[in-house]
C-alpha atoms as a PDB file:
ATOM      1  CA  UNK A   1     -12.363  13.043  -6.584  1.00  0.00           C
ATOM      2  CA  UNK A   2      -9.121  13.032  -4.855  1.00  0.00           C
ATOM      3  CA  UNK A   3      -6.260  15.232  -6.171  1.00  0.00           C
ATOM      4  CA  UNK A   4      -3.618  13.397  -4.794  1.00  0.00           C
ATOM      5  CA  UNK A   5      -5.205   9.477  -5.354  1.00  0.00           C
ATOM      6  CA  UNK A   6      -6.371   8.159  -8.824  1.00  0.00           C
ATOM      7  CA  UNK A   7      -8.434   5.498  -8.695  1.00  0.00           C
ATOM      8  CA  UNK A   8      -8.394   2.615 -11.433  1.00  0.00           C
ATOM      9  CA  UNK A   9     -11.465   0.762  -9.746  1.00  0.00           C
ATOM     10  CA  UNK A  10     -13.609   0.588  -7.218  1.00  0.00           C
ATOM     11  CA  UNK A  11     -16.673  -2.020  -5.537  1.00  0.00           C
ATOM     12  CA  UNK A  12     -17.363  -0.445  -2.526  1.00  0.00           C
ATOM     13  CA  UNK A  13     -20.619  -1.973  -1.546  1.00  0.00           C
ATOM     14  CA  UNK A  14     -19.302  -6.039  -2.556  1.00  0.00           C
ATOM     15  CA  UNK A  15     -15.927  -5.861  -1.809  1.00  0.00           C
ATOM     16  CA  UNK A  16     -13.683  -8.091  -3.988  1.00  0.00           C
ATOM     17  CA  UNK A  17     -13.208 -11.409  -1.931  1.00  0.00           C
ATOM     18  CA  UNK A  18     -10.233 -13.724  -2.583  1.00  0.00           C
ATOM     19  CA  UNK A  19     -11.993 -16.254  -4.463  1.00  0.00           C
ATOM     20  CA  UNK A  20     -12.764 -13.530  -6.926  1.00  0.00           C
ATOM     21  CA  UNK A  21      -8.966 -12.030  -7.882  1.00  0.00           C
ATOM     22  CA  UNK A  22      -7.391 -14.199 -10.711  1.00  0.00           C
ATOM     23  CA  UNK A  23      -3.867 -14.054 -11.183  1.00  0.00           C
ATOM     24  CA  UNK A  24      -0.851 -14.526 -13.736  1.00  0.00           C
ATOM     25  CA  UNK A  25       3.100 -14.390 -12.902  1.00  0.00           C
ATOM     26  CA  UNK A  26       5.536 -14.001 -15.592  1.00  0.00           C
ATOM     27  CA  UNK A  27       9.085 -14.921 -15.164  1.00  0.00           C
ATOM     28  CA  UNK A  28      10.496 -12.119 -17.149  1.00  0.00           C
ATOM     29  CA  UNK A  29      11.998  -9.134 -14.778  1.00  0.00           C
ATOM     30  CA  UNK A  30      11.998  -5.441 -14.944  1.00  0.00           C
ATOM     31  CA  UNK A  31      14.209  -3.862 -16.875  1.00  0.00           C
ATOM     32  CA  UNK A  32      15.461  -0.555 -16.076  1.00  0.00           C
ATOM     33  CA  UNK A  33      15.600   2.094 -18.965  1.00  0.00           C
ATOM     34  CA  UNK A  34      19.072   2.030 -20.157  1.00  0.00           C
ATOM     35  CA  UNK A  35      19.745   5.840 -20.170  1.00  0.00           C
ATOM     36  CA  UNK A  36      18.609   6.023 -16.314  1.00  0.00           C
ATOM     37  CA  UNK A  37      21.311   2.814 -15.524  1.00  0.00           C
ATOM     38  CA  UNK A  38      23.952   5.643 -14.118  1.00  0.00           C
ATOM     39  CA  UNK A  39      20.960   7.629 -12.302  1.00  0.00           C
ATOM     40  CA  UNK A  40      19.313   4.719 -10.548  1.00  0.00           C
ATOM     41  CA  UNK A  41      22.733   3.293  -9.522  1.00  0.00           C
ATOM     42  CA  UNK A  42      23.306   6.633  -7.886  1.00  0.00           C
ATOM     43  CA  UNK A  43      20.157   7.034  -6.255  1.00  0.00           C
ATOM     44  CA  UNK A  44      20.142   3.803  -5.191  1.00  0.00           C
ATOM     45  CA  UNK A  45      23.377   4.589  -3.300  1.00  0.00           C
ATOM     46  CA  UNK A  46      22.025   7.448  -1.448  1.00  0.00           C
ATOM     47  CA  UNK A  47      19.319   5.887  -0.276  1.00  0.00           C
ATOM     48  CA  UNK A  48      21.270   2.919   1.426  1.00  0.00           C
ATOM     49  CA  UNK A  49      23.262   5.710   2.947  1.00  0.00           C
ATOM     50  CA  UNK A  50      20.139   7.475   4.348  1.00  0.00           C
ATOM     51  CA  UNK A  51      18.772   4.392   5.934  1.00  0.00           C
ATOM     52  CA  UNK A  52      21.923   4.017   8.189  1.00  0.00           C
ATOM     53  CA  UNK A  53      21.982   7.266   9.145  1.00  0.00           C
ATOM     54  CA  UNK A  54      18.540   6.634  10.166  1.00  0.00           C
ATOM     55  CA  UNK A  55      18.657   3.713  11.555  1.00  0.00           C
ATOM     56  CA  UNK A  56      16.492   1.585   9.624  1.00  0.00           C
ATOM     57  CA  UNK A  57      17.258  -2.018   7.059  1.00  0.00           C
ATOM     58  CA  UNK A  58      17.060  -0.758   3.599  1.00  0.00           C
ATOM     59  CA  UNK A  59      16.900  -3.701   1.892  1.00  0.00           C
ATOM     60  CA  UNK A  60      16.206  -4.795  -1.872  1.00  0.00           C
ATOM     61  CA  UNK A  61      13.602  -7.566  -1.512  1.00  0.00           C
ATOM     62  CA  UNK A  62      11.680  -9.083  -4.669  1.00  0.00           C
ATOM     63  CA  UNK A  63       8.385  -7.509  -5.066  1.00  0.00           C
ATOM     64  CA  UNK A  64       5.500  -8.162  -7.604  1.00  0.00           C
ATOM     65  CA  UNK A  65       5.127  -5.862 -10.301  1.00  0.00           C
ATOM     66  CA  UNK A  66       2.279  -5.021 -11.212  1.00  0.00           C
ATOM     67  CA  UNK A  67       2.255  -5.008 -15.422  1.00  0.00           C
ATOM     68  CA  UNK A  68      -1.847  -4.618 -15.797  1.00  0.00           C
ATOM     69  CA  UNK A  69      -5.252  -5.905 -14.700  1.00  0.00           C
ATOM     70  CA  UNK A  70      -9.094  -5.698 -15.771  1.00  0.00           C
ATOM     71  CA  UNK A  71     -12.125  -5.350 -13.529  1.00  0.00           C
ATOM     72  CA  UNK A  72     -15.835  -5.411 -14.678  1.00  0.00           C
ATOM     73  CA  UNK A  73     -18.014  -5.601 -11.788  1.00  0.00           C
ATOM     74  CA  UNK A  74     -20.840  -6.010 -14.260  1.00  0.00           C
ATOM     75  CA  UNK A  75     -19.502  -8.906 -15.327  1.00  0.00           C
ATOM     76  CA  UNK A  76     -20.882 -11.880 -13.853  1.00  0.00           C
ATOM     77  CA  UNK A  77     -17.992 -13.503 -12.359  1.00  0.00           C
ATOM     78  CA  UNK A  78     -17.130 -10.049 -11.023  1.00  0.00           C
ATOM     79  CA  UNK A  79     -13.431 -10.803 -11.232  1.00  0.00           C
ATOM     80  CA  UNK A  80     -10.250  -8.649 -10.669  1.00  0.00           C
ATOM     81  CA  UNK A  81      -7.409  -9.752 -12.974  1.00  0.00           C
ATOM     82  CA  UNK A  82      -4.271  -8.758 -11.487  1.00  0.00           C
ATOM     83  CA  UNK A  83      -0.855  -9.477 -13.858  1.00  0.00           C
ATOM     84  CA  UNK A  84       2.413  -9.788 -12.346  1.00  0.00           C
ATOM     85  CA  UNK A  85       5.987 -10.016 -13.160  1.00  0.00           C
ATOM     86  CA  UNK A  86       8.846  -9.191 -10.933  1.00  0.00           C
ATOM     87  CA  UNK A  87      10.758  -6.268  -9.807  1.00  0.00           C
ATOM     88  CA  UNK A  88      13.012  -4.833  -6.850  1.00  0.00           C
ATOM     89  CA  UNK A  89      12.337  -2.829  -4.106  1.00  0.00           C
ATOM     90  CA  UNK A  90      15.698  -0.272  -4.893  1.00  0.00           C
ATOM     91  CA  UNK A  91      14.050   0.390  -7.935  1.00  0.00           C
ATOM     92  CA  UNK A  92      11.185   1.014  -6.683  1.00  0.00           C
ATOM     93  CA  UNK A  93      12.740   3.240  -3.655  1.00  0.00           C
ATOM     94  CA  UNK A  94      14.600   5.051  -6.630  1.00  0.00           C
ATOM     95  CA  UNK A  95      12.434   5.394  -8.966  1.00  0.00           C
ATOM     96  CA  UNK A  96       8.651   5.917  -7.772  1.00  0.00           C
ATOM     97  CA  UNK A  97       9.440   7.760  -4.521  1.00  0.00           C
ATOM     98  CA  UNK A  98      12.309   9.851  -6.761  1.00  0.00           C
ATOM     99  CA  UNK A  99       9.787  10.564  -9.477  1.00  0.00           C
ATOM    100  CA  UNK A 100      10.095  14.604  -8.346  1.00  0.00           C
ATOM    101  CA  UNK A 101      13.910  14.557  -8.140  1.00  0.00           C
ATOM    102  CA  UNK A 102      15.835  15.851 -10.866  1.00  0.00           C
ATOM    103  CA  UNK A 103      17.466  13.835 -12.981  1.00  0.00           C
ATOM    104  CA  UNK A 104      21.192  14.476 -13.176  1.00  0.00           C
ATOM    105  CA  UNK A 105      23.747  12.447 -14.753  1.00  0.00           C
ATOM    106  CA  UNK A 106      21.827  11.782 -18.002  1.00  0.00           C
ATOM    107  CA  UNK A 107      23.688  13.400 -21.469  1.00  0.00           C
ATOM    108  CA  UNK A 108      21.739  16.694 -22.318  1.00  0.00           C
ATOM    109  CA  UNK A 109      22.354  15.676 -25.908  1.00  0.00           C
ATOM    110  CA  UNK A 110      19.657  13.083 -25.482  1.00  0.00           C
ATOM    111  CA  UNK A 111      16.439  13.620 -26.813  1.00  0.00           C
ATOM    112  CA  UNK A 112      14.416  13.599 -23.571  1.00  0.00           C
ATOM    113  CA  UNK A 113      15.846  17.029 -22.796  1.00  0.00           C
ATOM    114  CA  UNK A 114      13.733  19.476 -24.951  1.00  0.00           C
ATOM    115  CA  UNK A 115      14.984  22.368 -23.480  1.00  0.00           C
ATOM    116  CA  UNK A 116      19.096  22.199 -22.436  1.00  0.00           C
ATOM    117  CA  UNK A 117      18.689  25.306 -19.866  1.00  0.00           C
ATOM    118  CA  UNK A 118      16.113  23.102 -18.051  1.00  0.00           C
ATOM    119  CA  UNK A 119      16.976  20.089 -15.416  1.00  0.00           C
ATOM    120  CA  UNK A 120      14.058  17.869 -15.727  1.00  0.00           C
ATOM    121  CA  UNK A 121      12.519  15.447 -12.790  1.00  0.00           C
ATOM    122  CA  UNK A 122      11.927  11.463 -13.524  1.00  0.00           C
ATOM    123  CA  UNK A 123       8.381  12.338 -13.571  1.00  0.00           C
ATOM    124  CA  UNK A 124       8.844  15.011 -16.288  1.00  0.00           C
ATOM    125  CA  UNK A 125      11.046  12.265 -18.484  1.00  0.00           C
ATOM    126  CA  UNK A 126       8.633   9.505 -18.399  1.00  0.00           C
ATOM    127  CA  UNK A 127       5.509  11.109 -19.027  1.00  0.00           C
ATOM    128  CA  UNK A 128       3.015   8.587 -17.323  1.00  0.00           C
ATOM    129  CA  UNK A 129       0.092   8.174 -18.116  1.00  0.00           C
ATOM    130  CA  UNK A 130      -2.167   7.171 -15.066  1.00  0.00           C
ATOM    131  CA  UNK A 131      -4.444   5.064 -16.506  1.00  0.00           C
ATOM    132  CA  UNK A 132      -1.789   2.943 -18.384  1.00  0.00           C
ATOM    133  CA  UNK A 133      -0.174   0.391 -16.437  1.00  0.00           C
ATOM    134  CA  UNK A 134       0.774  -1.796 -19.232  1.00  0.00           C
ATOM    135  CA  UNK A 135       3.034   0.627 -20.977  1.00  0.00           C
ATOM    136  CA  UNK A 136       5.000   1.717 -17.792  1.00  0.00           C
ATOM    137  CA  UNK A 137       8.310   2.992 -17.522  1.00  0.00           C
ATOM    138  CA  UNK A 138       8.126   2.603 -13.781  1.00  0.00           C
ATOM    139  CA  UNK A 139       8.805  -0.575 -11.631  1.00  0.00           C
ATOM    140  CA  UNK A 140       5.252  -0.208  -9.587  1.00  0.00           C
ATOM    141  CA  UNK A 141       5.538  -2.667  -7.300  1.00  0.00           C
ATOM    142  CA  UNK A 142       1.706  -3.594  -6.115  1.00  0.00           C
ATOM    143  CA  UNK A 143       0.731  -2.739  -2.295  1.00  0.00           C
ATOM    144  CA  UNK A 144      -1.548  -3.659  -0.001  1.00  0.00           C
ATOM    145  CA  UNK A 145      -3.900  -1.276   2.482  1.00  0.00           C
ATOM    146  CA  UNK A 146      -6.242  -2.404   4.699  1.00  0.00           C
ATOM    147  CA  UNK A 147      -8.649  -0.810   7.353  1.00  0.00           C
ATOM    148  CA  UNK A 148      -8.411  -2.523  10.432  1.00  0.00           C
ATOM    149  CA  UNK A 149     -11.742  -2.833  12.257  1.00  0.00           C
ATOM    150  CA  UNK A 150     -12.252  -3.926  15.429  1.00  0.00           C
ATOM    151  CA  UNK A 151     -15.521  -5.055  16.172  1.00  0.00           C
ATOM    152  CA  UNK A 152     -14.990  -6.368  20.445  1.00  0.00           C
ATOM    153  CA  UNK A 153     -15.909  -5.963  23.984  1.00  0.00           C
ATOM    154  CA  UNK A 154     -14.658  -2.595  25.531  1.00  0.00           C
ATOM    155  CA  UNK A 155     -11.540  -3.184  26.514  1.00  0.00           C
ATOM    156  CA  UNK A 156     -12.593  -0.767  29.848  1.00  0.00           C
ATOM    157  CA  UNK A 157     -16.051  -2.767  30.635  1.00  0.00           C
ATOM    158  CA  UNK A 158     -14.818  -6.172  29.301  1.00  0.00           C
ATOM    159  CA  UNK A 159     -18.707  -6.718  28.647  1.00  0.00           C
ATOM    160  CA  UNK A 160     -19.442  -9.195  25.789  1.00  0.00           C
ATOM    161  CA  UNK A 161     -22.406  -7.056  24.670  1.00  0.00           C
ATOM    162  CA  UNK A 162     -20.821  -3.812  24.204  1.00  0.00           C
ATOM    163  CA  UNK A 163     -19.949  -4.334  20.944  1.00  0.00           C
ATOM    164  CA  UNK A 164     -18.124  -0.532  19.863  1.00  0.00           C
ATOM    165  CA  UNK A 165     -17.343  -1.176  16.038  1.00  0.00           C
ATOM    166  CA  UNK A 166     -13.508   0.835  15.379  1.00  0.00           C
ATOM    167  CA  UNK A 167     -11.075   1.577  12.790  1.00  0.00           C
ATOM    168  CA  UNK A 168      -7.734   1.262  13.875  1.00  0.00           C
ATOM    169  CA  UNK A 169      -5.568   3.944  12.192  1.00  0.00           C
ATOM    170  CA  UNK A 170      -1.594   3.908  12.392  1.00  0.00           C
ATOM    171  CA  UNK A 171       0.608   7.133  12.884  1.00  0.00           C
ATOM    172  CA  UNK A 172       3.267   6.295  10.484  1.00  0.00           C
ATOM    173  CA  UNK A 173       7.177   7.109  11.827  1.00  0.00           C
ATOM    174  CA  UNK A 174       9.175   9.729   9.874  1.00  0.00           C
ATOM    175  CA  UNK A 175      12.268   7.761  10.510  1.00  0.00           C
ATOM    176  CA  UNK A 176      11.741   3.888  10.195  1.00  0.00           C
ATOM    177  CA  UNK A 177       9.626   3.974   6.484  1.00  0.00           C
ATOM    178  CA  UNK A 178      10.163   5.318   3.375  1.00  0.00           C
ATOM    179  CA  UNK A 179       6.145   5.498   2.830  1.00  0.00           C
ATOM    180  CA  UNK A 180       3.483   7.739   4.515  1.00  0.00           C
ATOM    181  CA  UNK A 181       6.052   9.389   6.338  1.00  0.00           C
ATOM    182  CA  UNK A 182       4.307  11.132   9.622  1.00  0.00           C
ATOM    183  CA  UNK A 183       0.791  10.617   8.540  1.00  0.00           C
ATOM    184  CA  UNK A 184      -2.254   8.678   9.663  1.00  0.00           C
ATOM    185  CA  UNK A 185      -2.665   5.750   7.432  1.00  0.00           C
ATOM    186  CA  UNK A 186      -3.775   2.104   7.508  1.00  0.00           C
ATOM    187  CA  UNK A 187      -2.183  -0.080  10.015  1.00  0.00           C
ATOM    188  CA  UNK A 188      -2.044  -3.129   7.569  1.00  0.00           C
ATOM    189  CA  UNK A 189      -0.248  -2.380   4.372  1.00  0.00           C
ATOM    190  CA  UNK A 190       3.135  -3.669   2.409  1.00  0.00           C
ATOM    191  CA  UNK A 191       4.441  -4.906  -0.869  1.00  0.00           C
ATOM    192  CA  UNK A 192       3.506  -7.822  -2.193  1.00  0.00           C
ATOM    193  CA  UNK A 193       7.100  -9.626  -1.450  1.00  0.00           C
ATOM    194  CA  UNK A 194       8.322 -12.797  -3.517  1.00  0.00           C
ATOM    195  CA  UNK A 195      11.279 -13.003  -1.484  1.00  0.00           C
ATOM    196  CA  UNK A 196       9.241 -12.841   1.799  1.00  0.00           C
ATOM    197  CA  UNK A 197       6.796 -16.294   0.615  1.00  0.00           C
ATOM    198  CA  UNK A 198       3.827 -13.600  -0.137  1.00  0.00           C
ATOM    199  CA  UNK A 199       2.345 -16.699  -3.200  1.00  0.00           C
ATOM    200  CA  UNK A 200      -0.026 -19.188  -3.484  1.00  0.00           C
ATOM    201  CA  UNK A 201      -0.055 -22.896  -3.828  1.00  0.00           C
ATOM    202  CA  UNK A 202       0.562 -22.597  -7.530  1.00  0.00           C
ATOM    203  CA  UNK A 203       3.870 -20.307  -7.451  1.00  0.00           C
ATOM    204  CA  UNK A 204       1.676 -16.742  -8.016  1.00  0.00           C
ATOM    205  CA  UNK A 205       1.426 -13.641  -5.758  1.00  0.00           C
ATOM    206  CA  UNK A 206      -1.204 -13.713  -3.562  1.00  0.00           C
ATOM    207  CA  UNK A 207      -1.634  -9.958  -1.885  1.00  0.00           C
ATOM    208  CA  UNK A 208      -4.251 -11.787   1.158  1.00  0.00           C
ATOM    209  CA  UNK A 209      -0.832 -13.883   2.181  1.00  0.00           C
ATOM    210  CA  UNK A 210       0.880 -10.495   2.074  1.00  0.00           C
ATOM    211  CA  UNK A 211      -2.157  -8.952   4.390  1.00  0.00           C
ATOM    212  CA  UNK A 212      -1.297 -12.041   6.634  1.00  0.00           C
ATOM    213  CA  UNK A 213       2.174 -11.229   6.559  1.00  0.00           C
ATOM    214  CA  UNK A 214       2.002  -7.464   7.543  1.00  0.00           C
ATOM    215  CA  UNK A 215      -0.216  -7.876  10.100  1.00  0.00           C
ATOM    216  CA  UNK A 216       2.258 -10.434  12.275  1.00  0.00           C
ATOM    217  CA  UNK A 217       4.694  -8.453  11.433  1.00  0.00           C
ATOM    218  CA  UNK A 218       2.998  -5.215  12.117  1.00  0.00           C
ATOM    219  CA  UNK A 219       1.110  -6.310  15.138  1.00  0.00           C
ATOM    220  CA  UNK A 220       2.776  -9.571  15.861  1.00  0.00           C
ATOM    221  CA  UNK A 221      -1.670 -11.015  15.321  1.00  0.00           C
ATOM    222  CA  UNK A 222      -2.284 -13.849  13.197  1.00  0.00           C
ATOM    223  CA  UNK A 223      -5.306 -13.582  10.644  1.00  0.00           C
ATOM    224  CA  UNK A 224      -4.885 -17.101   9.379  1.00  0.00           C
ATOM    225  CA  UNK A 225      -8.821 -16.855  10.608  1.00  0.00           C
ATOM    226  CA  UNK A 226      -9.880 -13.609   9.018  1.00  0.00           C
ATOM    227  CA  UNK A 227      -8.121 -15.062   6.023  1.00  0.00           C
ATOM    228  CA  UNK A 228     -10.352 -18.523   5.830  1.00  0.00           C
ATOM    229  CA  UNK A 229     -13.380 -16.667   6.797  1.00  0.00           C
ATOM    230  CA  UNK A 230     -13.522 -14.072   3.930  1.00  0.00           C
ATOM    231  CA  UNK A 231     -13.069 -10.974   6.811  1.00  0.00           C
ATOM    232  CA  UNK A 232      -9.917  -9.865   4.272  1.00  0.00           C
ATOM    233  CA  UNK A 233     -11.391  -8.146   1.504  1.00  0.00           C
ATOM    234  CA  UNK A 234     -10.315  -5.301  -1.295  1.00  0.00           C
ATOM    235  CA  UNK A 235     -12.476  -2.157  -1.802  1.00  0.00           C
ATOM    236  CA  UNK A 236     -10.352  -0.960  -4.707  1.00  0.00           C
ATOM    237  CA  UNK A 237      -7.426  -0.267  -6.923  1.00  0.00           C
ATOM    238  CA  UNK A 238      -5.557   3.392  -7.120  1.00  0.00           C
ATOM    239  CA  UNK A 239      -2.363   5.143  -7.977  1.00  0.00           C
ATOM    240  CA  UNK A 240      -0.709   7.498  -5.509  1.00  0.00           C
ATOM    241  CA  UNK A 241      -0.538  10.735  -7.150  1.00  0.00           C
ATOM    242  CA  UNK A 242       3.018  11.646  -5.425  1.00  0.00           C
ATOM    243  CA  UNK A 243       4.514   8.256  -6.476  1.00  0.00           C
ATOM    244  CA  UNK A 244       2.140   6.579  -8.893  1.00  0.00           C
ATOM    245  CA  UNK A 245       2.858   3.480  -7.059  1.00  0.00           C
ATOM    246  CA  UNK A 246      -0.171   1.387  -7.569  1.00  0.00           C
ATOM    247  CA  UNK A 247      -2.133   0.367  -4.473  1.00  0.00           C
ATOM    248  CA  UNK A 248      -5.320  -1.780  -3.134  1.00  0.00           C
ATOM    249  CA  UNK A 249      -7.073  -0.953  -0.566  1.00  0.00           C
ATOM    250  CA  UNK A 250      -9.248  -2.881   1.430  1.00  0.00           C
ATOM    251  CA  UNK A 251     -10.213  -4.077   4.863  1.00  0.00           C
ATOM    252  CA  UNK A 252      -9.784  -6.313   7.159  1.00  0.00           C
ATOM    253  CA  UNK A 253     -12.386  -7.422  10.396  1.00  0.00           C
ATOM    254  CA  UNK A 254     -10.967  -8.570  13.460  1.00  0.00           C
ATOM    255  CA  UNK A 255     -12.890  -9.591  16.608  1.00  0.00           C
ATOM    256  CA  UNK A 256     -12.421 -11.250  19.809  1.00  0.00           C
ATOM    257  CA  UNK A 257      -9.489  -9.066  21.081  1.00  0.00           C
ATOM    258  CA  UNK A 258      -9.685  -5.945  23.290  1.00  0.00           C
ATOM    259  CA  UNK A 259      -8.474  -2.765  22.246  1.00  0.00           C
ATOM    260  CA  UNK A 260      -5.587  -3.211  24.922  1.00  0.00           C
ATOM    261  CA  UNK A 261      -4.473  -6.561  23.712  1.00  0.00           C
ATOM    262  CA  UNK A 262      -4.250  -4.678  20.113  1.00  0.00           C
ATOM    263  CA  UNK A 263      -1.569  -2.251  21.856  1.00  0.00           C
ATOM    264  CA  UNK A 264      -0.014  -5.200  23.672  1.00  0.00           C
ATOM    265  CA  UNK A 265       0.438  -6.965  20.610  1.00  0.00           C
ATOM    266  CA  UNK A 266       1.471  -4.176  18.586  1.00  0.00           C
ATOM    267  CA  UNK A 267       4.436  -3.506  21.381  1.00  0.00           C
ATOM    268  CA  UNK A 268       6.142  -6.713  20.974  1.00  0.00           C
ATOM    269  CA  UNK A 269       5.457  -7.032  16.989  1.00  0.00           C
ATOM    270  CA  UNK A 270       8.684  -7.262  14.444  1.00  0.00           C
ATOM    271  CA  UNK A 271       8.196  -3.915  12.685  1.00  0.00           C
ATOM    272  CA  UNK A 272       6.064  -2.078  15.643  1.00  0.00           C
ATOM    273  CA  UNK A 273       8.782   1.132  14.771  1.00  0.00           C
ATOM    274  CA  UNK A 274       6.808   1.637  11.765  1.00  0.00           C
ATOM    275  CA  UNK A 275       3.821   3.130  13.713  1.00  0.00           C
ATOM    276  CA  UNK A 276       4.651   5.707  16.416  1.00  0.00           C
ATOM    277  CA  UNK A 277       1.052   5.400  17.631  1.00  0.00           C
ATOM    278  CA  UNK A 278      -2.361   3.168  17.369  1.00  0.00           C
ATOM    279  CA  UNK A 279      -5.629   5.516  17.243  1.00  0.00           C
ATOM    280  CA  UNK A 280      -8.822   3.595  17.873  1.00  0.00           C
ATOM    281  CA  UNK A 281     -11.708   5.693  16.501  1.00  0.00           C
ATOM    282  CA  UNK A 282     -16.032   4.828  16.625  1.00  0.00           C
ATOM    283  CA  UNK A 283     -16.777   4.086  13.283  1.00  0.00           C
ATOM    284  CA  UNK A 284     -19.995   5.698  13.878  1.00  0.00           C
ATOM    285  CA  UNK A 285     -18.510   8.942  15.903  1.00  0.00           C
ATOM    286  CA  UNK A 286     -18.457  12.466  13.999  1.00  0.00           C
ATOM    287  CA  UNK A 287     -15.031  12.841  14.849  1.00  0.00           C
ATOM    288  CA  UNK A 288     -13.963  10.237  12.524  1.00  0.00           C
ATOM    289  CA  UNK A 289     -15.895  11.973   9.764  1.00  0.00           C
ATOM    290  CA  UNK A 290     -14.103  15.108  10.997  1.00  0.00           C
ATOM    291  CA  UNK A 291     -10.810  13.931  10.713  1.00  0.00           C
ATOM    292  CA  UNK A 292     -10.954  12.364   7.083  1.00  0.00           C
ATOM    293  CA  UNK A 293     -12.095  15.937   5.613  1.00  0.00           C
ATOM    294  CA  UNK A 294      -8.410  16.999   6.605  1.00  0.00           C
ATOM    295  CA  UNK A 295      -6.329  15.548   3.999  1.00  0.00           C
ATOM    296  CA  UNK A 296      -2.757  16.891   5.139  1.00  0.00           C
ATOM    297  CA  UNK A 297      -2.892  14.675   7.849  1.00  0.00           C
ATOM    298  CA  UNK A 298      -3.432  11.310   5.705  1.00  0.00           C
ATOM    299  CA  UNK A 299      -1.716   8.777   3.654  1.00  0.00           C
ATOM    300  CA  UNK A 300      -3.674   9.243   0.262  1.00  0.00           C
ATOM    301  CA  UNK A 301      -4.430   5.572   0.276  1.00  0.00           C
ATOM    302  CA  UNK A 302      -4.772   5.453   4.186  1.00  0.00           C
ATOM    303  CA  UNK A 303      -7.491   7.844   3.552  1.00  0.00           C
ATOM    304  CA  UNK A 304      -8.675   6.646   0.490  1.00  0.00           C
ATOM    305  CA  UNK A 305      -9.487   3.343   2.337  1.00  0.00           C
ATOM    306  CA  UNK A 306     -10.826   4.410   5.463  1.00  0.00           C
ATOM    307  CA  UNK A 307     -13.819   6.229   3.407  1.00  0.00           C
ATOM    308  CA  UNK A 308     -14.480   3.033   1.488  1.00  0.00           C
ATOM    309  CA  UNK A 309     -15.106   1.387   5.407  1.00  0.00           C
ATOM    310  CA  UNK A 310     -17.131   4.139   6.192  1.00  0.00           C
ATOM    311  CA  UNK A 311     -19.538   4.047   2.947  1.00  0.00           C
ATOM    312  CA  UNK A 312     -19.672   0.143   2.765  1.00  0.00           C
ATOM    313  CA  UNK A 313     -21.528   0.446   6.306  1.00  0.00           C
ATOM    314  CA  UNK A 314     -23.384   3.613   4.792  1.00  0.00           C
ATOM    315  CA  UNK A 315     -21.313   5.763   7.431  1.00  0.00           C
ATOM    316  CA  UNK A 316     -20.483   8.429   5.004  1.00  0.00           C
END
C-alpha cells in the first residue's frame, strides 16, 4: 500500500467506462470555515503574488467538488456514484496544497488550539479523516489522471506492423504548476472545471469532457474519438496523502499517431509549459518496472496510475 496515496476504490481489471459513472450536481457552494476567513484571504494573496513572480496565470476558476460517492463493483450495474457541488480553485490552492502550513492569524483563545505554546498546521486543525469525504472541511476539488498509451507504428521505421505499445509519462515544470511540481506524472490530468464547459448534456460534471479538455490543451490532440469509442476509462479513486485532494486515475488509448507527431503536437499545445519533457517508455520493457519502484521521482497519482496500466495488461 502506498504511504503517500490512499485509495478509496479500485477496478483494475474492468475499468469503469463512462456509461457506468452516475452523477449528481448540487447548486449549493462551498463554504469556507468562518474562523479560517482571515487565513484563506491571506493565503490566497500570496499565492497570486507567487504566480507573477513566476510567471504563470493563477486564476480562480469554478471546479467540482467532490462532496461523496459509492462504488460496489459487485454490484451488478457496477456503477461509480460521483456527487458534486461547487467550489474554487483559490480555495483549493489555499487550502489543500497549504494543509502543512501553519496557521497564523487565527485567535489562540479559540478552541482548536489545545496547546497555546504550539502553532498548529491546517492539517493539524481539521483533523481529516481519509475515508470521509462527506464530512469535509476541505474544498477537494475532483481531478482527473490518465495514462497515456500509445499503441502506433515506430515513429523511426514508420512500419504499420510494428506495433510498440507505450506509456507516455510527463516531466512536470517546477515553475508553471502548482501540482506535481518536478516529478514524472501522467500527461493527461486537471480539475474538473465548471467554468471551462467540463458538463454534460444535462448541466452535470462530466470528468471524460475534462480528459478531452486537458489533452487539447495539454497536447493540442483531440480525443473526441477515444471518447466515443470507450478508449477513456478510470482505474480508480484516491486521496493524495500530501494534499488529500481527491483524484481518479485512469487511462486513456491513443493510436494512429507516431511518437514524433506526439512531440510535435505537444510543442504547439496551449499549456505545453506544464511538461518540461515527454518520456515514451515500452510498456513491456524492465526499465519501466524499474522506474516505478522509485517513488521520489513520481506524482503519487502519476504513479499510482501508471501501475494500474501495467497490471490491467498483467505487466506487473
Amino acid at each position: 500500500m502506498d504511504s503517500d496515496f490512499h485509495i478509496l476504490f479500485e477496478s483494475i481489471l474492468t475499468p469503469v467506462k463512462k456509461q457506468n459513472i452516475s452523477v449528481t450536481f448540487s447548486s449549493r457552494k462551498y463554504k469556507l470555515p468562518s474562523c479560517l476567513a482571515k487565513e484563506i484571504t491571506k493565503r490566497i494573496e500570496s499565492i497570486k503574488k507567487h504566480s507573477k513572480v513566476e510567471g504563470f496565470d493563477f486564476f480562480d476558476d469554478k471546479v467540482a467538488r467532490l462532496d461523496d460517492w459509492s462504488f460496489n463493483k459487485n454490484d451488478d450495474d457496477g456503477i461509480l456514484r460521483l456527487h458534486f457541488s461547487e467550489t474554487s480553485y483559490y480555495y483549493f490552492a489555499a487550502m489543500n496544497l497549504g494543509l502543512n502550513e501553519p496557521v497564523t492569524t487565527l485567535d489562540n483563545n479559540k478552541n482548536y488550539y489545545h496547546d497555546k505554546r504550539n502553532q498548529f498546521t491546517l492539517r493539524h486543525l481539521l483533523g481529516e479523516r481519509l475515508n470521509d469525504l462527506k464530512n469535509s472541511k476541505l474544498p477537494n476539488p475532483l481531478s482527473v489522471n490518465m495514462s497515456v498509451l500509445l499503441v502506433s507504428p515506430s515513429s523511426k521505421s514508420g512500419n504499420k506492423s510494428d506495433l510498440k505499445p507505450k506509456i507516455i509519462l510527463s516531466k512536470r515544470s517546477i515553475s508553471h504548476t502548482l501540482e506535481a511540481q518536478g516529478t514524472l506524472s501522467c500527461l493527461i490530468g486537471g480539475t474538473i472545471s465548471i467554468g471551462e464547459g467540463d458538463m454534460d448534456a444535462t448541466g452535470n460534471p462530466d470528468c471524460f469532457k475534462t480528459v478531452v479538455r486537458e489533452a487539447k490543451e495539454e497536447l493540442s490532440l483531440d480525443l473526441y474519438d477515444e471518447f466515443n469509442d470507450n478508449n477513456i476509462v478510470f482505474f480508480g479513486l484516491g486521496r493524495n496523502m500530501l494534499n488529500l485532494k481527491p483524484e481518479l486515475y485512469g487511462e486513456v488509448l491513443i493510436s494512429g499517431i507516431t511518437e514524433k507527431k506526439i512531440v510535435q503536437s505537444w510543442k504547439k499545445a496551449k499549456d505545453k509549459e506544464e511538461s518540461t519533457n515527454l518520456i515514451f517508455e515500452d510498456i513491456n520493457g524492465s526499465r519501466l518496472r524499474t522506474m516505478i519502484k522509485q517513488k521520489s521521482w513520481w506524482s503519487p497519482v502519476g504513479r499510482r496510475a501508471t501501475i494500474a496500466s501495467l497490471k490491467n495488461r498483467s505487466v506487473v
